[in-house]
Protein backbone atom coordinates (compact mmCIF):
# COMPACT_ATOMS: atom_id res chain seq x y z
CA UNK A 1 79.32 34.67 60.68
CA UNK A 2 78.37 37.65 58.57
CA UNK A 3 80.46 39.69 55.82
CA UNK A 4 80.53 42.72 58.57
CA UNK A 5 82.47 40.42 61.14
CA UNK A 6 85.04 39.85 57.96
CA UNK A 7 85.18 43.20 56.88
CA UNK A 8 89.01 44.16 57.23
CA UNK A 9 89.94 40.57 57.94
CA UNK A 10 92.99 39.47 55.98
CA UNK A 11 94.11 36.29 57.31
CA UNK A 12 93.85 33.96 54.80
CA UNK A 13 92.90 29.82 55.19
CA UNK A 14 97.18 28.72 54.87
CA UNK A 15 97.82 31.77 57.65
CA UNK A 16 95.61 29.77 59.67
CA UNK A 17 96.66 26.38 58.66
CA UNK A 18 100.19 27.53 59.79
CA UNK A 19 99.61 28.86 63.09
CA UNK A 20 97.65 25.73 64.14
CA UNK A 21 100.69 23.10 62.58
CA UNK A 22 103.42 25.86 65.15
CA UNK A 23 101.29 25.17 68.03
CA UNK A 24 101.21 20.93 67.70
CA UNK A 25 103.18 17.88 66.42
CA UNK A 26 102.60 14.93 64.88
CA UNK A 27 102.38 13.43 68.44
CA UNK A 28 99.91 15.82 70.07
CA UNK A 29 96.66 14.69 70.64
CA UNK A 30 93.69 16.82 69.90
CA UNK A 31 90.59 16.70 71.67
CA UNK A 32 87.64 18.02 70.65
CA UNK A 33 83.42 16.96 69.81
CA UNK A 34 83.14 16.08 66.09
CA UNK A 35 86.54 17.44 65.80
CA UNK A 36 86.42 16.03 62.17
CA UNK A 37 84.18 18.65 61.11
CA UNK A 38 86.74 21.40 62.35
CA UNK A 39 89.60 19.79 60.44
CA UNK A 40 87.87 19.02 57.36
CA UNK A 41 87.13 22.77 57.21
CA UNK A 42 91.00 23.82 57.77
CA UNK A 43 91.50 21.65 55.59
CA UNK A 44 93.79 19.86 58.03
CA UNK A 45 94.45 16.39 58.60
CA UNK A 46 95.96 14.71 61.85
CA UNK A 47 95.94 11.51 63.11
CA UNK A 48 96.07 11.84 67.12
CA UNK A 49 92.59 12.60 67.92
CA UNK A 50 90.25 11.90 70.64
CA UNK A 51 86.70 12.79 69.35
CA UNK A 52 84.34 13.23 72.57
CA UNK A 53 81.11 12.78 70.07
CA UNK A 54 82.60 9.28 69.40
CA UNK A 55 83.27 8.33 73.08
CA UNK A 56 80.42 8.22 74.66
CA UNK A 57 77.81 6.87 71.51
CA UNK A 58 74.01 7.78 71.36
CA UNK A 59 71.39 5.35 72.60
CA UNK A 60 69.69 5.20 69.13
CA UNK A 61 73.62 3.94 67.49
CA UNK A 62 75.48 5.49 64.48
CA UNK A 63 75.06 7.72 62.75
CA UNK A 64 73.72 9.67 65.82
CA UNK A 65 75.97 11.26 68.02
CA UNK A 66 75.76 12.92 71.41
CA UNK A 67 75.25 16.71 71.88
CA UNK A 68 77.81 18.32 73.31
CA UNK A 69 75.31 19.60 75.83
């Protein structure tokens, strides 16, 4: 991300916040790898989530996690 990528952006953090909470329910599920990270950063919280990073655990144990490679 660089400041020329945002130059002439406008959308603001609660734009985003409200486009995601139109598009799901309390009842959707969300999928993603370390999808905690994502939310934390929106600022979002949701409590259907499958975490792929979390399904299928790293041979050394927590706190490592799986690449998504």
């Amino acid at each position: 991300m660089t400041a020329a990528l945002l130059e002439g952006v406008s959308t603001k953090l609660i734009d985003v916040q409200n486009a995601l909470r139109a598009l799901f329910t309390e009842e959707t599920i969300l999928v993603g790898h370390s999808i905690e990270n994502d939310l934390l950063a929106l600022k979002l919280y949701h409590n259907q989530i499958i975490d792929t990073s979390l399904l299928y655990p790293h041979p050394n144990g927590p706190p490592s996690k799986q690449a998504l490679r």
